[in-house]
Protein backbone atom coordinates (compact mmCIF):
# COMPACT_ATOMS: atom_id res chain seq x y z
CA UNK A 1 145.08 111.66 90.87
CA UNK A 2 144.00 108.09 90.33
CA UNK A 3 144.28 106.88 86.85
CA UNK A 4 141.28 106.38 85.44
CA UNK A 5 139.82 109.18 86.27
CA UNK A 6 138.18 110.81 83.51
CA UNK A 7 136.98 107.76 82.24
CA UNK A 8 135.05 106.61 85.56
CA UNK A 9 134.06 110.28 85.72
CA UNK A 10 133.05 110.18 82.51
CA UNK A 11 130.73 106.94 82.86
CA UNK A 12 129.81 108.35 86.25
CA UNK A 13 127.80 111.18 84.31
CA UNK A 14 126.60 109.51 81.44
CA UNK A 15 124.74 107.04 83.83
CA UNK A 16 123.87 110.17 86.12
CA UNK A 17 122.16 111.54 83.02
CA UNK A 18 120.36 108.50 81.47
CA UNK A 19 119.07 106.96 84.78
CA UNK A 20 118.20 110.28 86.33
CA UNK A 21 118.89 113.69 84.45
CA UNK A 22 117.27 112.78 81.27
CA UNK A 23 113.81 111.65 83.25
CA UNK A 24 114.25 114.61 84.84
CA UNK A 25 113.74 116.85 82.15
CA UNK A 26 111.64 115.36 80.44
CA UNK A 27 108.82 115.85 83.28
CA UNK A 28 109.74 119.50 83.45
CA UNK A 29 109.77 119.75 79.69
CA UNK A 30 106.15 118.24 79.67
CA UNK A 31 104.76 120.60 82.43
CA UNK A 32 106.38 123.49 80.71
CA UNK A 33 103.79 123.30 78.13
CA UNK A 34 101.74 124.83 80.24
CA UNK A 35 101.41 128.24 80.14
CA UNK A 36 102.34 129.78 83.66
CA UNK A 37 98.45 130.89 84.31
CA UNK A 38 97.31 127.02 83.78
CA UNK A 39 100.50 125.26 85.53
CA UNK A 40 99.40 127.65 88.76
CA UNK A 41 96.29 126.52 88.26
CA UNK A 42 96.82 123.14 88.85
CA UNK A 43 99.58 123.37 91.45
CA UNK A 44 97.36 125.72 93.54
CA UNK A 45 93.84 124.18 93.17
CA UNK A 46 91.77 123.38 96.83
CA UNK A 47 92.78 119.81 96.05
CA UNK A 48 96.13 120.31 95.67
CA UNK A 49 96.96 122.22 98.31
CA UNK A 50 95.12 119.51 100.59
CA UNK A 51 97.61 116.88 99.28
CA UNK A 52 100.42 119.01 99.92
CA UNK A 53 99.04 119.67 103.59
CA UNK A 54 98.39 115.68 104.30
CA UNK A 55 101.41 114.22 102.71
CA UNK A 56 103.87 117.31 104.85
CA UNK A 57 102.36 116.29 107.79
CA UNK A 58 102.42 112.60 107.73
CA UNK A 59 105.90 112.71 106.64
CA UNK A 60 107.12 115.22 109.05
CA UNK A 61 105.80 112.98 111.54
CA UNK A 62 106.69 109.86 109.96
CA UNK A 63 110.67 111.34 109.89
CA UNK A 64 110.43 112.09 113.87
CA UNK A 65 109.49 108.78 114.52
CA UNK A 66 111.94 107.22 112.43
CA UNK A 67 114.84 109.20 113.83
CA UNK A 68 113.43 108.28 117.82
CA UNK A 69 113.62 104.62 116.37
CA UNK A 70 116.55 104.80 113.76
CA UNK A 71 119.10 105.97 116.75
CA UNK A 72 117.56 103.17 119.38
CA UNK A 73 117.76 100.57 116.95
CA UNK A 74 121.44 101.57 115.99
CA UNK A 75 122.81 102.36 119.56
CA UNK A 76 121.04 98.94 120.34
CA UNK A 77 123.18 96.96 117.28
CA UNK A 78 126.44 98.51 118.19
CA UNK A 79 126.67 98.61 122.12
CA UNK A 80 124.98 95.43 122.95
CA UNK A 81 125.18 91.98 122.44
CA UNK A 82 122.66 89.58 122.62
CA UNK A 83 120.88 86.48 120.47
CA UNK A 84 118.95 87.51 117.25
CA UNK A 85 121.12 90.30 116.76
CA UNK A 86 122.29 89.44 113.43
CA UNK A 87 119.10 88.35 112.44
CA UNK A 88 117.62 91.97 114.01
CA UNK A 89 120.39 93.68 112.32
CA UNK A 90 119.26 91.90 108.81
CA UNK A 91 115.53 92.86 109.16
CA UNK A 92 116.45 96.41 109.10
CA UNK A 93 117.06 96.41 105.74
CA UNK A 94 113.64 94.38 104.98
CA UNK A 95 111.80 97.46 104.00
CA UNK A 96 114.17 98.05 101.18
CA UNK A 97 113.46 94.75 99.70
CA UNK A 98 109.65 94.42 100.45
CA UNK A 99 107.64 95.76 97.34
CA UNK A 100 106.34 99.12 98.97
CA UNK A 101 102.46 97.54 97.77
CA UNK A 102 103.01 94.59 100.10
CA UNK A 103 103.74 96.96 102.95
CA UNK A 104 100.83 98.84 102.08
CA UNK A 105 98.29 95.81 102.05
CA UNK A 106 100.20 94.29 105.21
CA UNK A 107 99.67 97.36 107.41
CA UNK A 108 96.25 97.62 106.17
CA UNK A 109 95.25 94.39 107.31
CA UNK A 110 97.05 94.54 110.24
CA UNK A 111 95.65 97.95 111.16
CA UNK A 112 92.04 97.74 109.91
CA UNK A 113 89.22 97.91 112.38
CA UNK A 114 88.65 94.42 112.16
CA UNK A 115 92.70 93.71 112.22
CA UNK A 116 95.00 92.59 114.91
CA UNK A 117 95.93 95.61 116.16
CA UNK A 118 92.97 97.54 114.76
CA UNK A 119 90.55 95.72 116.64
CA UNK A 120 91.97 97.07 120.23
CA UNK A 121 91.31 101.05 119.03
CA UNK A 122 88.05 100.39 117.21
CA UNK A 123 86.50 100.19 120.92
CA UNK A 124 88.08 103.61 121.50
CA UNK A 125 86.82 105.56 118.38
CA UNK A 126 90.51 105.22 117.22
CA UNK A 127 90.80 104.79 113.55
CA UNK A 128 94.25 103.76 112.43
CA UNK A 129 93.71 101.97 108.71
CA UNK A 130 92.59 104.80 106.04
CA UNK A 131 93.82 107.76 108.28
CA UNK A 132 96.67 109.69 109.29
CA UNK A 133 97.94 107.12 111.47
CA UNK A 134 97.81 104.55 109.18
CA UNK A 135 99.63 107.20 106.46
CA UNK A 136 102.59 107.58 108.63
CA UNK A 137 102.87 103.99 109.40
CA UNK A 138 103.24 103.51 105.70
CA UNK A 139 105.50 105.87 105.36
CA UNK A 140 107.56 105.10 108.55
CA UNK A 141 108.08 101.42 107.68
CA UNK A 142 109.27 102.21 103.94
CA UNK A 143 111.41 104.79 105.08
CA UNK A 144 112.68 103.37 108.68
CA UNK A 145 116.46 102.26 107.29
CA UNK A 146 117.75 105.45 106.41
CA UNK A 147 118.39 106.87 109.91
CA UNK A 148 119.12 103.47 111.05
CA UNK A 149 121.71 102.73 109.07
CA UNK A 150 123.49 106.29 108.62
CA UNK A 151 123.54 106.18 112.24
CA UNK A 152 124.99 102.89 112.95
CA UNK A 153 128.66 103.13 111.21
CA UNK A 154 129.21 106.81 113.55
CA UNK A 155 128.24 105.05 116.45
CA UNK A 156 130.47 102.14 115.86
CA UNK A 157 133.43 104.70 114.87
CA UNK A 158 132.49 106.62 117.83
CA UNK A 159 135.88 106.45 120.78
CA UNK A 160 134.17 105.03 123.99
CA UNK A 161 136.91 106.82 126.10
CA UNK A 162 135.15 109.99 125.56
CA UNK A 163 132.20 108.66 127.31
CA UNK A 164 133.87 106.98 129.94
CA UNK A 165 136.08 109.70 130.08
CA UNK A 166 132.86 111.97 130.66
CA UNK A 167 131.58 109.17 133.07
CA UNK A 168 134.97 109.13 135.37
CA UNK A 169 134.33 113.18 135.42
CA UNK A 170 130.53 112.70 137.16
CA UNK A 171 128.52 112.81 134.34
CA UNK A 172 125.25 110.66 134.23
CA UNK A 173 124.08 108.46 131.32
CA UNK A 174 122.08 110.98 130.30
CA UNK A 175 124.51 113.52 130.40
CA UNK A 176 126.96 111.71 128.45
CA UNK A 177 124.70 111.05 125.80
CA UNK A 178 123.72 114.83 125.64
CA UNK A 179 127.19 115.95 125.57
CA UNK A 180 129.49 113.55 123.99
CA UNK A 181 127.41 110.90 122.33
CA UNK A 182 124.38 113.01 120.44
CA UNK A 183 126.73 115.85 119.21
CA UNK A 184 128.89 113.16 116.93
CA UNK A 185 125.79 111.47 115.60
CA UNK A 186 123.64 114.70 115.07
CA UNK A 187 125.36 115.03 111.34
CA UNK A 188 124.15 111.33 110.52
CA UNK A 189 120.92 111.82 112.14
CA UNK A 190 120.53 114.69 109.97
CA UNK A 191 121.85 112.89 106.93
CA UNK A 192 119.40 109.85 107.42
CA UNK A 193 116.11 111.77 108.20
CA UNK A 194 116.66 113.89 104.93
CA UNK A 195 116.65 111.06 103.40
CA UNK A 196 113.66 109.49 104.92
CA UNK A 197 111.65 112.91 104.75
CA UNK A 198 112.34 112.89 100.87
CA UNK A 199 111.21 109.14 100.25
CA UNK A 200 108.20 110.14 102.72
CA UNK A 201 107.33 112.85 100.16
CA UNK A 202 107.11 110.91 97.40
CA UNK A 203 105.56 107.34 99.19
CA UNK A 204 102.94 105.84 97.15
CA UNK A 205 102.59 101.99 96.79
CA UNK A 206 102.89 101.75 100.55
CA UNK A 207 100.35 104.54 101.76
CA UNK A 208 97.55 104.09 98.93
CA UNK A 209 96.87 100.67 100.43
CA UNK A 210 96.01 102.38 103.89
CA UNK A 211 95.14 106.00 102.92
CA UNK A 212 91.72 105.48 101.94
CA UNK A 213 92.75 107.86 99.07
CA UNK A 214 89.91 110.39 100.44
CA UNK A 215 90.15 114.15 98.48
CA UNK A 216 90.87 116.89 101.30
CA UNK A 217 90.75 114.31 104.26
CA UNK A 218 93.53 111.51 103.81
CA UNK A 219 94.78 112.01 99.61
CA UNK A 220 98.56 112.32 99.01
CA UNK A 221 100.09 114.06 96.36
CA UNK A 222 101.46 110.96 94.83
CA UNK A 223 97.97 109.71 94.45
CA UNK A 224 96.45 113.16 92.88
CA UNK A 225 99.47 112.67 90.34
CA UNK A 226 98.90 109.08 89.53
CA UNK A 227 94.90 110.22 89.32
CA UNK A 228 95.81 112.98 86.69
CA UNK A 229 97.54 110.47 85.03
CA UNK A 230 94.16 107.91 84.94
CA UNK A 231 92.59 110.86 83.40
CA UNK A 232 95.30 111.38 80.55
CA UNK A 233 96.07 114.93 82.05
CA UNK A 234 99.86 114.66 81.65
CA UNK A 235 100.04 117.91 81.76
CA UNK A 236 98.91 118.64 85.04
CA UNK A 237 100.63 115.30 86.56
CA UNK A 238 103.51 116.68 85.94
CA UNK A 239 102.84 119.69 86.84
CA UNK A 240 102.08 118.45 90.61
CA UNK A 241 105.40 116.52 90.19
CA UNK A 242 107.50 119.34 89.71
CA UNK A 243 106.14 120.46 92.86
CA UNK A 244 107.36 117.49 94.83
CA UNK A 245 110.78 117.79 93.09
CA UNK A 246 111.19 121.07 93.96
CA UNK A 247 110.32 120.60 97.39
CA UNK A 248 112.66 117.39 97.92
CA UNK A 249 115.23 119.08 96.60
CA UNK A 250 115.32 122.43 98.71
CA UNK A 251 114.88 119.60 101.62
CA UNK A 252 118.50 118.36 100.31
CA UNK A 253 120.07 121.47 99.82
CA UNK A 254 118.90 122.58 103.39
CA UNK A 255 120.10 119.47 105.20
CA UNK A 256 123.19 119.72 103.35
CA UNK A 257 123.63 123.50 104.49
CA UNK A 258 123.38 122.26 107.80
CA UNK A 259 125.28 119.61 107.97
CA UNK A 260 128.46 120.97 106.59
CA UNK A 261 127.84 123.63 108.92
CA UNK A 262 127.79 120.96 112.03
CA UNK A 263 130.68 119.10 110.68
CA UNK A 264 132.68 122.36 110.16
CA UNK A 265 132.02 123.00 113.80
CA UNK A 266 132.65 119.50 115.01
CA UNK A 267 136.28 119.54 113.42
């Protein structure tokens, strides 16, 4: 055992609790106030349920694109060369650094029916700004570096004689990428689209720009919470926030299952 050890554990948990622990229970301390009749209530409400239904959706699709672009963007990094590929490689991480309100008011400008890009699907009946497209573009963009870079480091570990190995044997491109390639990064992939479904879930500076914050039609749970909030129902804010704890966290645990369970098999 290192030495040291129960003292960095020891600081390890005591910053664990303050920074995350502590907040923690304190919003499920102030939603158990609630009797069980009235926190049901407010979790189950028409409204609420919409919110749940609009912010699943956008971020289920918002995680599929992300992992589509996370794994191009990383196989691109680490098997090619090419100019701007340092400076491509540094704009991944631009989302994490961008104040999620500036992504939110970019993407609505850029998207809105009189925007640059919102201009060519106005024609169309298209609407992208303050609609579901617009929601997962918000939540895309904030979320985009998690696959990206949990992908990356297993494709740069990954042994190329395997795939030329596979290649010298008759298999295709696509083959080799189905059989040798997508198998080693599926635990990453996994790893980095938890992780962007969970920030997805709880989005809010970057989609209330875009959303058009509409009850039943384009309203995300994060914005019903910060409205019970504007109406000094603590209460029931946190009530709707124990919800979206509860549901990033079985999202963890699940992933989690799974990958062990794919990394068990893969060694």
């Amino acid at each position: 055992m290192l030495p040291g050890f129960g003292l960095t554990l020891g600081g390890t948990l005591l910053f664990l609790s303050l920074a995350t622990l502590l907040p923690l229970s304190a919003l499920a301390l102030k939603a158990s106030s609630l009797s069980w009749p009235a926190f049901w209530t407010q979790i189950s409400d028409a409204r609420a349920l919409a919110t749940y239904r609009i912010t699943l959706v956008s971020a289920l699709a918002a995680t599929a694109l992300n992992v589509v672009l996370g794994v191009s963007v990383a196989w691109i990094l680490v098997r090619y060369e090419f100019p701007g590929r340092r400076l491509l490689d540094a704009a991944v991480d631009l989302p994490f650094a961008l104040p999620t309100a500036v992504a939110g008011l970019s993407l609505a400008t850029l998207l809105a029916p009189n925007g640059l890009v919102g201009q060519l699907f106005a024609p169309l009946g298209i609407k992208l700004a303050y609609a579901l497209p617009g929601m997962v573009a918000a939540m895309s963009f904030t979320s985009f570096p998690f696959v990206a870079r949990t992908v990356q480091p297993v494709l740069a570990d990954l042994d190329p004689q395997l795939e030329e190995a596979a290649a010298t044997l008759g298999a295709g491109p696509l083959a080799v990428f189905r059989r040798v390639v997508f198998p080693a990064i599926l635990p990453a992939t996994l790893a980095g689209a938890t992780l962007a479904l969970v920030r997805c879930l709880g989005e809010f500076g970057a989609v209330v720009f875009i959303a058009g914050n509409l009850p039943f039609r384009t309203e995300i749970t994060s914005l019903l919470i910060y409205t019970r909030v504007a109406e000094h129902d603590y209460e029931a804010a946190a009530a709707l926030a124990v919800v979206i704890l509860a549901a990033a966290l079985l999202v963890l645990l699940a992933m989690n299952t799974i990958q062990h369970r794919l990394l068990r098999r893969l060694h």
